[in-house]
N, C-alpha and C. Protein backbone atom coordinates (compact mmCIF):
# COMPACT_ATOMS: atom_id res chain seq x y z
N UNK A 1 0.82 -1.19 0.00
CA UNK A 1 0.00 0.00 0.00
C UNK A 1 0.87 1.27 0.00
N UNK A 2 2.10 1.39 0.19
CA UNK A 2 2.95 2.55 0.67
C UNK A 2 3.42 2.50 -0.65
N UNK A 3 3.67 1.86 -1.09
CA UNK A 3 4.55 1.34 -2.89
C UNK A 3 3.16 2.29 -3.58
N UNK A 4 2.02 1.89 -3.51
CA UNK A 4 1.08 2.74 -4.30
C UNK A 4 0.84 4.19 -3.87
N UNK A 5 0.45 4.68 -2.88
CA UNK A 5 0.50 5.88 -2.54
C UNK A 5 2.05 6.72 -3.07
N UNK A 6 3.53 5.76 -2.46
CA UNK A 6 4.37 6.75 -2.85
C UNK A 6 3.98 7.11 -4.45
N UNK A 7 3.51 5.97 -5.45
CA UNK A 7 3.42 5.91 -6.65
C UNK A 7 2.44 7.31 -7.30
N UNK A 8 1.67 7.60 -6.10
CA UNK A 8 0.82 8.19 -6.47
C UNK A 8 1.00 9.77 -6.58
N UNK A 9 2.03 9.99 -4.99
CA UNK A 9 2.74 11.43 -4.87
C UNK A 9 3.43 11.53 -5.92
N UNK A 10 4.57 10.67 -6.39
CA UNK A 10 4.95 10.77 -7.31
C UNK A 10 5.02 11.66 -8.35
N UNK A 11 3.95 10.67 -9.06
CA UNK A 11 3.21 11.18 -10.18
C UNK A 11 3.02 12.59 -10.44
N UNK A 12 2.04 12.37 -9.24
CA UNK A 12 1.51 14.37 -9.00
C UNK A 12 3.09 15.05 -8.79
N UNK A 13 4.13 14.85 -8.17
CA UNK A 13 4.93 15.73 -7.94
C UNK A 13 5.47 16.07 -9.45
N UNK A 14 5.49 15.25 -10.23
CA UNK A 14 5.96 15.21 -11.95
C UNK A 14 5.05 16.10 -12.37
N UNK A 15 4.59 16.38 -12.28
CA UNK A 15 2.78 17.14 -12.98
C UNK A 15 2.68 19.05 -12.09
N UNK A 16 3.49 18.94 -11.06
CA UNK A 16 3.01 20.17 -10.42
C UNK A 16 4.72 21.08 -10.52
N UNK A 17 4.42 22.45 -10.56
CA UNK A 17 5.34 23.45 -10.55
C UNK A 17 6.73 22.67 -9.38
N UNK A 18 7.73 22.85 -10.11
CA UNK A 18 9.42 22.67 -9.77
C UNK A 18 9.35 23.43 -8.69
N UNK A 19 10.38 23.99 -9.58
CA UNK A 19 10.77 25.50 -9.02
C UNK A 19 10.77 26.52 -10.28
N UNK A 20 10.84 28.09 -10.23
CA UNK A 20 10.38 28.40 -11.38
C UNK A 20 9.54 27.93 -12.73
N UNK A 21 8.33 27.41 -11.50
CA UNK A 21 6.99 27.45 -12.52
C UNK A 21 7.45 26.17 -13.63
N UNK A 22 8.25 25.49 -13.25
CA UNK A 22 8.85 24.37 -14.26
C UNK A 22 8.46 23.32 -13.39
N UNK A 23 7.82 22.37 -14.52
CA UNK A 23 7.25 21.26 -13.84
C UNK A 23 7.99 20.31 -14.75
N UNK A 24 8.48 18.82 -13.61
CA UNK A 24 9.27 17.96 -14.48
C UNK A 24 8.96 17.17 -15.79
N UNK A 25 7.70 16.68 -16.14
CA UNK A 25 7.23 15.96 -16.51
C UNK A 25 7.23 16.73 -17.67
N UNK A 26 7.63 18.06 -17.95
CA UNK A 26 7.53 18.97 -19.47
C UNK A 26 8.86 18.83 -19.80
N UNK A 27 10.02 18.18 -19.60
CA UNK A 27 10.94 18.35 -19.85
C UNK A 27 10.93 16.98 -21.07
N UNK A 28 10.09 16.47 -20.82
CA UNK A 28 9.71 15.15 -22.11
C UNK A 28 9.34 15.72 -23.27
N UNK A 29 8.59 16.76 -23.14
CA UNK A 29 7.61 17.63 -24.46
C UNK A 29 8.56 19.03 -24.63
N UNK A 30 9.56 18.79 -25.30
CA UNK A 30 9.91 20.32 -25.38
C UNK A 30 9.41 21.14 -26.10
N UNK A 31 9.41 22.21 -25.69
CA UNK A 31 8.28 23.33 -27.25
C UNK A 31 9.15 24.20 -27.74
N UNK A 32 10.48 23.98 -27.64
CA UNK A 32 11.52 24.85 -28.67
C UNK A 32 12.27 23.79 -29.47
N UNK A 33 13.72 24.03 -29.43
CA UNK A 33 14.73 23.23 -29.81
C UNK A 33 15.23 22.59 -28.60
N UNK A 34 15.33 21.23 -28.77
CA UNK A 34 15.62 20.51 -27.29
C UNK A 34 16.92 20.91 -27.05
N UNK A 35 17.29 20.92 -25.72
CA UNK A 35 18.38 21.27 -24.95
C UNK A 35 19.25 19.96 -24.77
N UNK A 36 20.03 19.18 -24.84
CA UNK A 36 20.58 17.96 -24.70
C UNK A 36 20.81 18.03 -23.14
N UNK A 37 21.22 18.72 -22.12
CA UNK A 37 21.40 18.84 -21.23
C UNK A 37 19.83 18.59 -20.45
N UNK A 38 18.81 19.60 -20.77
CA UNK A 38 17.72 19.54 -19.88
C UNK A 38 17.09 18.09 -20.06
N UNK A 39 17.60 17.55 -22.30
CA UNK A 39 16.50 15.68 -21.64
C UNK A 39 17.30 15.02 -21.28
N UNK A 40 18.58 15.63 -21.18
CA UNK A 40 18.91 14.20 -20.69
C UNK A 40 19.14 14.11 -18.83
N UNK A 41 19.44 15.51 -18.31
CA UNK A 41 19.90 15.45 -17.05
C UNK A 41 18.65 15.47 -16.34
N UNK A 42 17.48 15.56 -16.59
CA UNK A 42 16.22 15.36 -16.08
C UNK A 42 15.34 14.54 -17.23
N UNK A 43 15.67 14.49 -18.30
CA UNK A 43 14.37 13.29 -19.26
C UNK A 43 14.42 12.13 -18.58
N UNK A 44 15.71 11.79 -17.92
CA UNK A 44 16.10 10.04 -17.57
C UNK A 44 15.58 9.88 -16.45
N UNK A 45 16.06 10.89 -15.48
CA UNK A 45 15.25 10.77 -14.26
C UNK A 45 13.64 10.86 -14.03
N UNK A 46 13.03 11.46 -15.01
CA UNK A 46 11.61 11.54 -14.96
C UNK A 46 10.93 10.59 -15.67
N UNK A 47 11.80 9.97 -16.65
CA UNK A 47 11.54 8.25 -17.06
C UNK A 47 11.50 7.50 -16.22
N UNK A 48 12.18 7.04 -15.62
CA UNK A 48 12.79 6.40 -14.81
C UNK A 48 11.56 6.21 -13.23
N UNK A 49 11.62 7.57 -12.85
CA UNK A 49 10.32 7.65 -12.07
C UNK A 49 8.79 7.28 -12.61
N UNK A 50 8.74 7.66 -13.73
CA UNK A 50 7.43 7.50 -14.83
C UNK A 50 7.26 5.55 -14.52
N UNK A 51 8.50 5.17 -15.04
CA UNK A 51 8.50 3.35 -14.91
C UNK A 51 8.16 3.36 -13.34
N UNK A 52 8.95 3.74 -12.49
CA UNK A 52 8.89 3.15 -11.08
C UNK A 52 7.00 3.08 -10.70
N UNK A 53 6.40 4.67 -10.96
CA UNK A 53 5.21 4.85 -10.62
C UNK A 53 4.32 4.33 -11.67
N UNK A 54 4.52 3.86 -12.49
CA UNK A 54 3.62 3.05 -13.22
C UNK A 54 3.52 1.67 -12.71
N UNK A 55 4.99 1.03 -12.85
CA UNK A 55 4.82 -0.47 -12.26
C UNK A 55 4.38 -0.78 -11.51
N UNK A 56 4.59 0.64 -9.77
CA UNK A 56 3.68 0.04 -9.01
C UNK A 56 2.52 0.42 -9.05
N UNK A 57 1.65 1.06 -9.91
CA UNK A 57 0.57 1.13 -9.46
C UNK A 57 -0.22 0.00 -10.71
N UNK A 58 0.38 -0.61 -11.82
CA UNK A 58 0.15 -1.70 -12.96
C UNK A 58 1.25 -2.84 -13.07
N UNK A 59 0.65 -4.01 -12.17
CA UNK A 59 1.93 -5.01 -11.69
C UNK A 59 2.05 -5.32 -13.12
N UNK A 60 1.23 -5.10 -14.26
CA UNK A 60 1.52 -5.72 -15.49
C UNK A 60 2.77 -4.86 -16.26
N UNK A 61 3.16 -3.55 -15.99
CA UNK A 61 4.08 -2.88 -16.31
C UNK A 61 5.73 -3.15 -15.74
N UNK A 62 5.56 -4.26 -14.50
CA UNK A 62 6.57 -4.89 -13.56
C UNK A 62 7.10 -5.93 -14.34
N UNK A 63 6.55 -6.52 -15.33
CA UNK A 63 6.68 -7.73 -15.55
C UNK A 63 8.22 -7.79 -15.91
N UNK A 64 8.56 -7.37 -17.28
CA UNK A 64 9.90 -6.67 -17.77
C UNK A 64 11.18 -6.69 -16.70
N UNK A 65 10.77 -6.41 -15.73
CA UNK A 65 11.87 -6.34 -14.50
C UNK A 65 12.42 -7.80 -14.15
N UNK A 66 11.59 -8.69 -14.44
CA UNK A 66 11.72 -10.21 -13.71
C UNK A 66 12.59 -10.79 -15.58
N UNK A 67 11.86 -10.39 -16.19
CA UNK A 67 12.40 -10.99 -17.81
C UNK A 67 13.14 -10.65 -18.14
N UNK A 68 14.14 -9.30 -18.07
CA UNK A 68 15.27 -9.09 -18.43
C UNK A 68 16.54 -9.07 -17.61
N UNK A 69 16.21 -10.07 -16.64
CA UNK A 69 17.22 -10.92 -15.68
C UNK A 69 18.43 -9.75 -15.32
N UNK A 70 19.54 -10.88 -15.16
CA UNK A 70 20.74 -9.32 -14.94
C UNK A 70 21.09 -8.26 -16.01
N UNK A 71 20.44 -8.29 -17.07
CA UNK A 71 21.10 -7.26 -17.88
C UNK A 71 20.44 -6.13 -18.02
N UNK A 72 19.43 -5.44 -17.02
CA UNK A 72 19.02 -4.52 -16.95
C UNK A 72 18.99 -3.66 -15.92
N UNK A 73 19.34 -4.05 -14.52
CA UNK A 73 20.31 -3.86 -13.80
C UNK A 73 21.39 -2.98 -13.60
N UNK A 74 22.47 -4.13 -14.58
CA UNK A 74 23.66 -3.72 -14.71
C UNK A 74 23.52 -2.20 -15.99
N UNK A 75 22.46 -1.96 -17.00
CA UNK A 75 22.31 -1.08 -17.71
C UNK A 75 22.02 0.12 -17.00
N UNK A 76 21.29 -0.11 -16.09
CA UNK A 76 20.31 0.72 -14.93
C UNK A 76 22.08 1.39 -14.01
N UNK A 77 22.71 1.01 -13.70
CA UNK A 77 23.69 0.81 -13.00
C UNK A 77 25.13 1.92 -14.42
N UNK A 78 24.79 1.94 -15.17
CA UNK A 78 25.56 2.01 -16.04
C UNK A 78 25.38 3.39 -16.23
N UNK A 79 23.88 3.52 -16.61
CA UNK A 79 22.82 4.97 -16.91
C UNK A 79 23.36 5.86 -15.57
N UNK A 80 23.24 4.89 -14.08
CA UNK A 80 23.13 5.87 -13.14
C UNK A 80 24.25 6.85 -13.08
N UNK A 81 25.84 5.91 -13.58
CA UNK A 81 27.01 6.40 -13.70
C UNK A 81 27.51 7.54 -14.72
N UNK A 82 27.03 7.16 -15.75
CA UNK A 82 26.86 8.26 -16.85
C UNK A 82 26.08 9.34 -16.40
N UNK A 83 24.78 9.51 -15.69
CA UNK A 83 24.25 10.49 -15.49
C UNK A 83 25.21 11.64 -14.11
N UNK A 84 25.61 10.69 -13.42
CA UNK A 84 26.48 11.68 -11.99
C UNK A 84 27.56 12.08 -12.98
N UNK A 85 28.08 11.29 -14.14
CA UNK A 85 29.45 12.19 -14.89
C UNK A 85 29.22 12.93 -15.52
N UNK A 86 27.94 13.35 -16.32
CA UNK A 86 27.05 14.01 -16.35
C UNK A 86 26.95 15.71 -15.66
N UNK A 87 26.29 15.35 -14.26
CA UNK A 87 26.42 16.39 -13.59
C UNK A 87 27.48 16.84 -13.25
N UNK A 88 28.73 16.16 -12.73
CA UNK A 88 29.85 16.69 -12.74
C UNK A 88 30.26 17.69 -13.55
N UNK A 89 29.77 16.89 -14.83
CA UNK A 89 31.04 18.08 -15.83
C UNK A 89 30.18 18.93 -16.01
N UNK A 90 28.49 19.28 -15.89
CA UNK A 90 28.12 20.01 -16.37
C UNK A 90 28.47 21.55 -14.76
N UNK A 91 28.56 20.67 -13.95
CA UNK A 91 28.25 21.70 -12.38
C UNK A 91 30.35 22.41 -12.74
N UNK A 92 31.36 21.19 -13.76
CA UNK A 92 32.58 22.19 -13.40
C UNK A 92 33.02 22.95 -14.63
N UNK A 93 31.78 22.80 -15.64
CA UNK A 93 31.88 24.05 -16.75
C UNK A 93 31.00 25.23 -16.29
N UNK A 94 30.06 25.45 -15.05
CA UNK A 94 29.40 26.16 -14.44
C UNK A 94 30.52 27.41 -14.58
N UNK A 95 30.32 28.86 -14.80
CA UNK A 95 30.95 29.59 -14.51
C UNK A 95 30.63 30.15 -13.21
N UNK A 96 29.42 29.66 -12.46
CA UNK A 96 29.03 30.10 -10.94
C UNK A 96 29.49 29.10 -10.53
N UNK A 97 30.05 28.14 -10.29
CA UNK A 97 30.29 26.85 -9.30
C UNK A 97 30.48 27.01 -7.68
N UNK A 98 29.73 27.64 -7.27
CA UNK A 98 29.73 27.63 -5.74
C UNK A 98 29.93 26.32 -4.98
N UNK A 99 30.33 26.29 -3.62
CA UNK A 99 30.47 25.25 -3.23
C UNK A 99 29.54 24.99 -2.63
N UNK A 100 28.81 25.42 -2.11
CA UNK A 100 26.98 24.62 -1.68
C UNK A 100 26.97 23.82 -2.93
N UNK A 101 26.83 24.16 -4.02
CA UNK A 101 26.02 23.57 -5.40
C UNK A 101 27.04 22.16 -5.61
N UNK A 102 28.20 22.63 -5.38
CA UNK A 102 29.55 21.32 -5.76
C UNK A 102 29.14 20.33 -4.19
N UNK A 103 28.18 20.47 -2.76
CA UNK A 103 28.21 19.92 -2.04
C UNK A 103 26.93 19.22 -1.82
N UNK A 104 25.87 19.95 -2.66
CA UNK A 104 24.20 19.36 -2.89
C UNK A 104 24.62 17.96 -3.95
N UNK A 105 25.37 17.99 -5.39
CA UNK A 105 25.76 17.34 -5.99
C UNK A 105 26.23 16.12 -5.54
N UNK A 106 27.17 16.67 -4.60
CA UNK A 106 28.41 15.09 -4.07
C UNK A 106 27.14 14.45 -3.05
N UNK A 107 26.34 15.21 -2.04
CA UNK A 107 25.49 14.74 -1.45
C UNK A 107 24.35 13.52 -2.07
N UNK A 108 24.11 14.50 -3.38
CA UNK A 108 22.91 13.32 -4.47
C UNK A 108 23.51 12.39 -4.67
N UNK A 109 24.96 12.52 -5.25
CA UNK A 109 25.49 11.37 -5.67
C UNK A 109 25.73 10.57 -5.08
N UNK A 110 26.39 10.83 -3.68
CA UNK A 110 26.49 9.63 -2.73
C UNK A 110 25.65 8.99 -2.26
N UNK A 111 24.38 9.65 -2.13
CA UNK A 111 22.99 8.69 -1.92
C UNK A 111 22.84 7.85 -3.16
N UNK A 112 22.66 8.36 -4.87
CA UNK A 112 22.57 7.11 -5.17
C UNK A 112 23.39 6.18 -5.47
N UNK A 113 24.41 6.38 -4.98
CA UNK A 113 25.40 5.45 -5.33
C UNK A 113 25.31 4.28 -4.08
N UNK A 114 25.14 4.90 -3.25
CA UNK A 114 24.84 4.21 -1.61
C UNK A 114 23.45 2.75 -2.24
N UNK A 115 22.76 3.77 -2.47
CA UNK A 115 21.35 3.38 -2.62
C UNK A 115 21.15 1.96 -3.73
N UNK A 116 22.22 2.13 -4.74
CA UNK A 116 22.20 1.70 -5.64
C UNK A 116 22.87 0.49 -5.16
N UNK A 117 24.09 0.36 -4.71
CA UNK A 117 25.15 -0.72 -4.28
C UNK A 117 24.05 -1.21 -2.78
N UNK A 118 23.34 -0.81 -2.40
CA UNK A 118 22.95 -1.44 -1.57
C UNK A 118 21.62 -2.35 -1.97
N UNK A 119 20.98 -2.13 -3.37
CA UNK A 119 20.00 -2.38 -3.72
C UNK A 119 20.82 -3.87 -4.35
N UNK A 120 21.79 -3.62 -5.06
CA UNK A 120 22.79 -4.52 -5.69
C UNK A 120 23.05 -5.78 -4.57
N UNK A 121 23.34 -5.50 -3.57
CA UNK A 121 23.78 -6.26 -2.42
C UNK A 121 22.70 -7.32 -2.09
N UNK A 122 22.02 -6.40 -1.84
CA UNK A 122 20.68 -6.96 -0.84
C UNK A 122 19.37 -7.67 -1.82
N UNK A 123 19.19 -7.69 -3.20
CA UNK A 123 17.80 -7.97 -3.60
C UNK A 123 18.39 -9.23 -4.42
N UNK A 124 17.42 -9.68 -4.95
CA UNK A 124 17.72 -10.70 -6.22
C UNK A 124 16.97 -9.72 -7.62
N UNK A 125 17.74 -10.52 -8.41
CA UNK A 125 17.64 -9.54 -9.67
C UNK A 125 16.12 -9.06 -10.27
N UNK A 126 15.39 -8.72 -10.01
CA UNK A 126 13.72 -8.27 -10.06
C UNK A 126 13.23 -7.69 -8.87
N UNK A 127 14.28 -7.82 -7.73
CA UNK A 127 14.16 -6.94 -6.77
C UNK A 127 14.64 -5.55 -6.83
N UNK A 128 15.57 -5.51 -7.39
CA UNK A 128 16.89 -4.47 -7.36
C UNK A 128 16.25 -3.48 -8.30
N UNK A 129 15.50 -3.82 -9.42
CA UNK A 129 15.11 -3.10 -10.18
C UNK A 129 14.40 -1.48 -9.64
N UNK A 130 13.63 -1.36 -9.70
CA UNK A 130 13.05 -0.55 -8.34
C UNK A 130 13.91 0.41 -7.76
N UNK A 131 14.67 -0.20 -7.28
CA UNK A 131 15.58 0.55 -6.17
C UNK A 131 16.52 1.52 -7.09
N UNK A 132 16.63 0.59 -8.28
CA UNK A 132 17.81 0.89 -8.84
C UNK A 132 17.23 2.40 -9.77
N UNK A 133 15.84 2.15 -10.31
CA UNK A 133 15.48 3.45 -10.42
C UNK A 133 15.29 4.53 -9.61
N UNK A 134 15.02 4.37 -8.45
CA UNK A 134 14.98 5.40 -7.69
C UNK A 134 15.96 5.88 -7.11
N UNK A 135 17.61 4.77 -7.93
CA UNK A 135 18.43 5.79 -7.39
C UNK A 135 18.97 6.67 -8.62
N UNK A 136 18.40 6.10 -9.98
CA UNK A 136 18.59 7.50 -10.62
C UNK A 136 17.97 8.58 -10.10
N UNK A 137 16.29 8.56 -9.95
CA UNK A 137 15.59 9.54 -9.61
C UNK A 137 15.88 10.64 -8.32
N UNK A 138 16.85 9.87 -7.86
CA UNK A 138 17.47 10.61 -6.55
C UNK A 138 18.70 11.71 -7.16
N UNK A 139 19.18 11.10 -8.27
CA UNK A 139 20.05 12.19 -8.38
C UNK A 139 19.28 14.08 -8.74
N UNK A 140 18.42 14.15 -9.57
CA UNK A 140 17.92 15.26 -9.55
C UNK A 140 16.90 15.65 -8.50
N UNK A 141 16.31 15.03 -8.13
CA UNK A 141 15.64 14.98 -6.47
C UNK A 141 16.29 16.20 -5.46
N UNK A 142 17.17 15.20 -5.65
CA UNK A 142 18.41 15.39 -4.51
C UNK A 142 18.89 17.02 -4.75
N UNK A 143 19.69 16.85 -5.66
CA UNK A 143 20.22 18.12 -6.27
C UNK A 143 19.88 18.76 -6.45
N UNK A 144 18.64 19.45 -7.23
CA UNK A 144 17.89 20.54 -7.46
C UNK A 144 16.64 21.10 -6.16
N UNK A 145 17.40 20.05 -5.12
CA UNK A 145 16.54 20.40 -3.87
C UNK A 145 17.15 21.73 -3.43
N UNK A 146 18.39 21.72 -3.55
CA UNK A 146 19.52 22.80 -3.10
C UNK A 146 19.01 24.23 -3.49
N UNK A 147 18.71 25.47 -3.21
CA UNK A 147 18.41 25.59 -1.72
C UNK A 147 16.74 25.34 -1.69
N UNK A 148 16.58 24.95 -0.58
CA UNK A 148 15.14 24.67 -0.36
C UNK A 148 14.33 25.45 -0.30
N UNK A 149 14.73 26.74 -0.65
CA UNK A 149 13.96 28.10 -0.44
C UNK A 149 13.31 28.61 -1.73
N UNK A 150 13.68 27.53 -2.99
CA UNK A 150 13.22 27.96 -4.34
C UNK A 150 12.14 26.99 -4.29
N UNK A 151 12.17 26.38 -4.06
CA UNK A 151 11.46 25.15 -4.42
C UNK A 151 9.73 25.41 -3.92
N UNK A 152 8.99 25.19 -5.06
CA UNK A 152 7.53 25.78 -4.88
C UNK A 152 6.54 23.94 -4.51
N UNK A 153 5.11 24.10 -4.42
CA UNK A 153 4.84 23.20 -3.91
C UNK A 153 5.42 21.94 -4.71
N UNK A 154 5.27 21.34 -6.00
CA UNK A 154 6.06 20.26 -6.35
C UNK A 154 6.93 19.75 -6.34
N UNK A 155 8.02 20.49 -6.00
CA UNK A 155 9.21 20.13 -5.55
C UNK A 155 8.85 19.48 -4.17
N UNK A 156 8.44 20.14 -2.93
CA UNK A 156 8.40 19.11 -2.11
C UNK A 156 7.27 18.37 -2.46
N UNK A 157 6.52 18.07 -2.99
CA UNK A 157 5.52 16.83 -3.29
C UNK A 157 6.20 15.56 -3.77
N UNK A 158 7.18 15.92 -5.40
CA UNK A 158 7.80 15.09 -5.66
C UNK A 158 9.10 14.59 -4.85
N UNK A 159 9.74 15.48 -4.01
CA UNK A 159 10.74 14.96 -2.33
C UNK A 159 9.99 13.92 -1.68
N UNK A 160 8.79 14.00 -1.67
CA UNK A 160 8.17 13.22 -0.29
C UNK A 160 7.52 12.14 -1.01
N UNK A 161 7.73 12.14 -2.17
CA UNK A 161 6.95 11.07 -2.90
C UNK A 161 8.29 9.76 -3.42
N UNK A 162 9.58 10.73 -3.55
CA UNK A 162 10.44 10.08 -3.44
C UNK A 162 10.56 9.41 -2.74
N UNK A 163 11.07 9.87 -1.24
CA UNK A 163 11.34 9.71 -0.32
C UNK A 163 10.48 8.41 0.42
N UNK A 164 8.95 8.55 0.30
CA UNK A 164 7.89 7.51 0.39
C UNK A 164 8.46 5.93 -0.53
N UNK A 165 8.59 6.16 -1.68
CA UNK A 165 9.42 5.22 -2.70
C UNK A 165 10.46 4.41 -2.14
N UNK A 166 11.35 5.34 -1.22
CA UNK A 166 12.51 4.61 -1.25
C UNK A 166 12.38 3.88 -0.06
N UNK A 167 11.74 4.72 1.39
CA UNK A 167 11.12 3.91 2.26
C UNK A 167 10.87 2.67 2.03
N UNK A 168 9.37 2.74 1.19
CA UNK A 168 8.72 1.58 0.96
C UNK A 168 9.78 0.13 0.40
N UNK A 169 10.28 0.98 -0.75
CA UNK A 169 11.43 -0.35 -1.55
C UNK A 169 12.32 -1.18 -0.16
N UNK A 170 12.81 0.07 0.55
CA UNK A 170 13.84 -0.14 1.44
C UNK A 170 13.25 -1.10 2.49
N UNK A 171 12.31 -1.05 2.54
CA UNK A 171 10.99 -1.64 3.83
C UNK A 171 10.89 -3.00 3.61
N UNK A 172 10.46 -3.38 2.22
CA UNK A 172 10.45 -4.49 1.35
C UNK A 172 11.34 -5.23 1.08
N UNK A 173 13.02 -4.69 1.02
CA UNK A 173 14.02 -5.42 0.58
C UNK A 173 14.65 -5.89 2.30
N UNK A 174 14.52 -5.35 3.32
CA UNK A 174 15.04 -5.46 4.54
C UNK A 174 14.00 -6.96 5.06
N UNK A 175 12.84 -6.84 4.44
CA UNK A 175 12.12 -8.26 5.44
C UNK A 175 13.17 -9.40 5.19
N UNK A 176 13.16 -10.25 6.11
CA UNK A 176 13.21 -11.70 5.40
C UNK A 176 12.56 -11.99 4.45
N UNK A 177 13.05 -13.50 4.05
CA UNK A 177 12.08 -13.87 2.42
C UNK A 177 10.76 -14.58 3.06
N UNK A 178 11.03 -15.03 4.53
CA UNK A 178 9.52 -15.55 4.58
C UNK A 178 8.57 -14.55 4.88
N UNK A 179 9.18 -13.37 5.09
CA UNK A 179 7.55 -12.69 5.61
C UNK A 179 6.94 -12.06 4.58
């Protein structure tokens, strides 16, 4: 039940104002010339969440996770790495590079990297899946949380909807297998 509700904040947090009146879920539909930076440093992550909150709320959209055994995973795992090298280079061609912004970054990243190797550790391969998206979704989460003083209602909707997500996964992967 927590897997569906987070599924549900989610969603809505994708759908409601960022910060500056930018809502994530438009970064799929661009209405100019696409930016390579905006689909990819947020298209992946809002994919990525799009799969998580679909599967759980349509176990038939889950299925895929169990059928493409370890090699989606390790792709998932691959994406997450490319995307933090990603932010790196884009936060040290920044001509503002403050160090809050260089310390919100290392912060995202180390959660999903945490998040990710621990999902790796702990699940069997259709477990991990899940986790493993939400630790892309953590990287812009995370990061564009920085400072918390921009951030209009969707931003914290989609935080707490995260955050609900990873709970729940985390909740799920910690039982034993009999319970």
């Amino acid at each position: 039940m927590l897997r569906k509700l987070a599924a549900v904040v989610l969603l809505v947090g994708l759908c409601t104002p960022h910060s500056c009146s930018v809502r994530p879920i438009g970064v799929l539909y661009p209405t100019s010339s696409p930016d390579l930076w905006g689909l990819f440093s947020m298209g992946v992550p809002v994919l990525a969440a799009l799969w998580y909150a679909l599967a759980a709320l349509v176990p038939a959209l889950a299925r895929p996770f169990r059928r493409w055994g370890d090699t989606f995973p390790r792709a998932l795992c691959v994406l997450a790495t490319v995307l933090i090298g990603f932010y790196v280079v884009s936060q040290a061609t920044d001509s503002m590079g403050r160090f809050s912004d260089w310390l919100a970054l290392g912060v995202a990243a180390l959660w999903s990297v945490t998040l990710a190797l621990w999902a790796l550790r702990r699940a069997s391969t259709a477990e991990r899946i899940p986790l493993l998206l939400l630790a892309i979704v953590g990287l812009p989460v995370l990061f564009f949380f920085h400072p918390p003083s921009a951030l209009q209602y969707g931003g914290w909707i989609l935080t707490t909807g995260y955050l609900l997500a990873v709970l729940a996964e985390a909740r799920d992967l910690a039982r034993p297998a009999g319970e």
